[in-house]
C-alpha atoms as a PDB file:
ATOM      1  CA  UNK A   1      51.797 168.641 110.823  1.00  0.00           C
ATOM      2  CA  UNK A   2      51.987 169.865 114.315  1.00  0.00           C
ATOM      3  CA  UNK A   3      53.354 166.738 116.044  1.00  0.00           C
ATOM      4  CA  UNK A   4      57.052 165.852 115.580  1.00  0.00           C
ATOM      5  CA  UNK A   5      57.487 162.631 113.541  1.00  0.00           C
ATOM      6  CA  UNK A   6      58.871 159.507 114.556  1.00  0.00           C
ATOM      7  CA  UNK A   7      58.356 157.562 111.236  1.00  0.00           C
ATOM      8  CA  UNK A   8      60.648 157.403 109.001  1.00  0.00           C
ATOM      9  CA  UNK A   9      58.224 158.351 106.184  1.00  0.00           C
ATOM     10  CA  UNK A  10      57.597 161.035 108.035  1.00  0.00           C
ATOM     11  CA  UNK A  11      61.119 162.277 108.368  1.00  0.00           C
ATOM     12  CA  UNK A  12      61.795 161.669 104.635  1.00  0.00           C
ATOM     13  CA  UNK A  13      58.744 164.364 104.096  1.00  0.00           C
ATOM     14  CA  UNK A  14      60.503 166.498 105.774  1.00  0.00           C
ATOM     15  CA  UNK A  15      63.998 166.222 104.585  1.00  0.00           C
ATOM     16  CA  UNK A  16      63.105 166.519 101.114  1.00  0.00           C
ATOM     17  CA  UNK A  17      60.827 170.163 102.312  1.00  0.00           C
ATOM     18  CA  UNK A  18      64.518 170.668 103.891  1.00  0.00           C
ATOM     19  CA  UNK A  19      65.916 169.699 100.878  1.00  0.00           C
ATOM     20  CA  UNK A  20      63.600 171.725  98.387  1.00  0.00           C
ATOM     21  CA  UNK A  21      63.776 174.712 100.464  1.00  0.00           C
ATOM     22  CA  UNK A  22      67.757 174.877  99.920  1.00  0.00           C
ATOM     23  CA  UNK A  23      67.617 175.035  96.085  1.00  0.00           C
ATOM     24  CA  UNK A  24      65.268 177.569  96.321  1.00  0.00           C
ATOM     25  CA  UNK A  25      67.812 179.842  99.154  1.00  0.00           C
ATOM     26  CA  UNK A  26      64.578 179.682 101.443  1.00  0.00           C
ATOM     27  CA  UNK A  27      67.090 178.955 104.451  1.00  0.00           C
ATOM     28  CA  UNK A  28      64.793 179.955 107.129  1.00  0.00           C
ATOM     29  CA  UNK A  29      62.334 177.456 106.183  1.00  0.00           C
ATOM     30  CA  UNK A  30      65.032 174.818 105.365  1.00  0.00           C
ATOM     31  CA  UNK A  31      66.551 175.232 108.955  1.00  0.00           C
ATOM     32  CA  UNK A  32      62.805 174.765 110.436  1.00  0.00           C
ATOM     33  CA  UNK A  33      62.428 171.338 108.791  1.00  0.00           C
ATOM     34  CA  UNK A  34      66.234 170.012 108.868  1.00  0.00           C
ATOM     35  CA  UNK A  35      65.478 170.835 112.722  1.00  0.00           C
ATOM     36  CA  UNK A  36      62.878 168.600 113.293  1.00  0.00           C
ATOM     37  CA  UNK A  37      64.656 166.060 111.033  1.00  0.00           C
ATOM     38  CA  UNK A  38      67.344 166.441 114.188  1.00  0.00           C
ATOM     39  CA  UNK A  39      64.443 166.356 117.311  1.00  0.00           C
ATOM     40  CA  UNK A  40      63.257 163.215 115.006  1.00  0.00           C
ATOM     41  CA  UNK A  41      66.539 161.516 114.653  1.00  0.00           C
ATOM     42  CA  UNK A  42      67.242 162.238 118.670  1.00  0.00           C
ATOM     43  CA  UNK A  43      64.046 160.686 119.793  1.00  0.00           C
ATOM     44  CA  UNK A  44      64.717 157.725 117.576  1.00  0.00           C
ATOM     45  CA  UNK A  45      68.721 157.706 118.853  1.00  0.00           C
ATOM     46  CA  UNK A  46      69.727 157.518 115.409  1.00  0.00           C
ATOM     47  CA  UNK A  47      73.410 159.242 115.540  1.00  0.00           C
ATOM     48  CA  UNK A  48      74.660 158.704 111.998  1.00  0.00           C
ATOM     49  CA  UNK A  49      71.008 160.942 110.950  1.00  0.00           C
ATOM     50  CA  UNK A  50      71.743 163.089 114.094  1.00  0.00           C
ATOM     51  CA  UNK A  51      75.346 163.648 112.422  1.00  0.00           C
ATOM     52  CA  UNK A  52      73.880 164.025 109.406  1.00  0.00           C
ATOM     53  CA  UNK A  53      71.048 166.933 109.836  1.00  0.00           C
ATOM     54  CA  UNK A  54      73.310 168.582 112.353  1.00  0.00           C
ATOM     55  CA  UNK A  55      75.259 169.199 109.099  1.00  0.00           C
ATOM     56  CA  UNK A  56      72.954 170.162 107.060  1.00  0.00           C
ATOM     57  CA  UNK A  57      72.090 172.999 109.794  1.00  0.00           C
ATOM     58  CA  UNK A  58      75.470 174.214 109.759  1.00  0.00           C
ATOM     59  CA  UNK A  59      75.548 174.546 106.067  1.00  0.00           C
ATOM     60  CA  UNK A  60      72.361 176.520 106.122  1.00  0.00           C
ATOM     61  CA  UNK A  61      73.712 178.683 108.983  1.00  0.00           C
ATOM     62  CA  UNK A  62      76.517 178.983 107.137  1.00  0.00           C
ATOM     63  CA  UNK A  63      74.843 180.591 103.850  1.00  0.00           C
ATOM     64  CA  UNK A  64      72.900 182.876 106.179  1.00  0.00           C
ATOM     65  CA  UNK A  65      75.646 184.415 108.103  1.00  0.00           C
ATOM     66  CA  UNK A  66      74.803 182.997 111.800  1.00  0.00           C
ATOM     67  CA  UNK A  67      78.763 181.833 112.078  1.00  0.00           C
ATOM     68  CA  UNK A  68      78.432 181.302 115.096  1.00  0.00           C
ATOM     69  CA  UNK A  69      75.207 178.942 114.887  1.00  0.00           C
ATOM     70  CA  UNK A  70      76.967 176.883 111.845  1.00  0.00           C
ATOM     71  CA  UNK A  71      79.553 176.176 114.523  1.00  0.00           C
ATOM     72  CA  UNK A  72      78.031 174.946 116.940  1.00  0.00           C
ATOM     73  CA  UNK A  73      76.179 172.431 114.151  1.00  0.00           C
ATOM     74  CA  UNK A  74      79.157 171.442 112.827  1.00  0.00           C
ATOM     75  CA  UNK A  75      80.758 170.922 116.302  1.00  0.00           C
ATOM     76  CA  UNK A  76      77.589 168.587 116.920  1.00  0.00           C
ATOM     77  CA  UNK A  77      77.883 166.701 113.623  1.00  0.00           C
ATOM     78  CA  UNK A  78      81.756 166.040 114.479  1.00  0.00           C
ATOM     79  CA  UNK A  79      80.394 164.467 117.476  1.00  0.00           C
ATOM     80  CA  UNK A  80      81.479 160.852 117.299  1.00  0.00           C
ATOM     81  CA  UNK A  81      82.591 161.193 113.755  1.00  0.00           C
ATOM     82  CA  UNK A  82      86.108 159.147 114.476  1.00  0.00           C
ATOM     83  CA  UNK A  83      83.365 155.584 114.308  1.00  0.00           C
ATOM     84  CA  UNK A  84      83.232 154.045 110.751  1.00  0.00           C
ATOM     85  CA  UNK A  85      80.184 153.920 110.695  1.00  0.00           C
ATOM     86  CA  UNK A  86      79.490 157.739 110.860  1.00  0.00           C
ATOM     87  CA  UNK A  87      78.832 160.015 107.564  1.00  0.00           C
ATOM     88  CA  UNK A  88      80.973 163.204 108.743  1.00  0.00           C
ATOM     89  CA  UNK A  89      84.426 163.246 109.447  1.00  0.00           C
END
């Protein structure tokens, strides 16, 4: 699929290639789909999924070394965490 989704079927599809592509340590590939899971959740304003695939960015970062990247992820999934509403924090 060339075009970034907007559907939420769509996005499932693509969490669960994110998803499969973590048991299997494929991290690069994980990171490409968890990241348009992200460009998907921003276009749809969605900040609790924004929160929530920022995190799972960092924790692929994370297992591939890129400190510095994982950061930054987890900085952005932190974002807004103090609402009760959010899934991190």
């Amino acid at each position: 699929m060339n075009t970034q989704p907007t559907d939420i079927v769509s996005l499932r599809m693509f969490h669960c290639r994110a998803a499969s592509a973590v048991q299997g340590a494929q991290y690069h590939l994980a990171v490409m789909h968890y990241r348009t899971c992200l460009e998907s959740a921003e276009r749809r304003e969605d900040a609790q999924a924004m929160r929530f695939f920022a995190l799972k960015l960092s924790e692929c970062y994370a297992q591939m070394g890129l400190c510095d990247k994982a950061m930054q992820f987890r900085l952005l999934a932190t974002e807004g965490s103090e609402h009760p509403d959010g899934l991190v924090g």
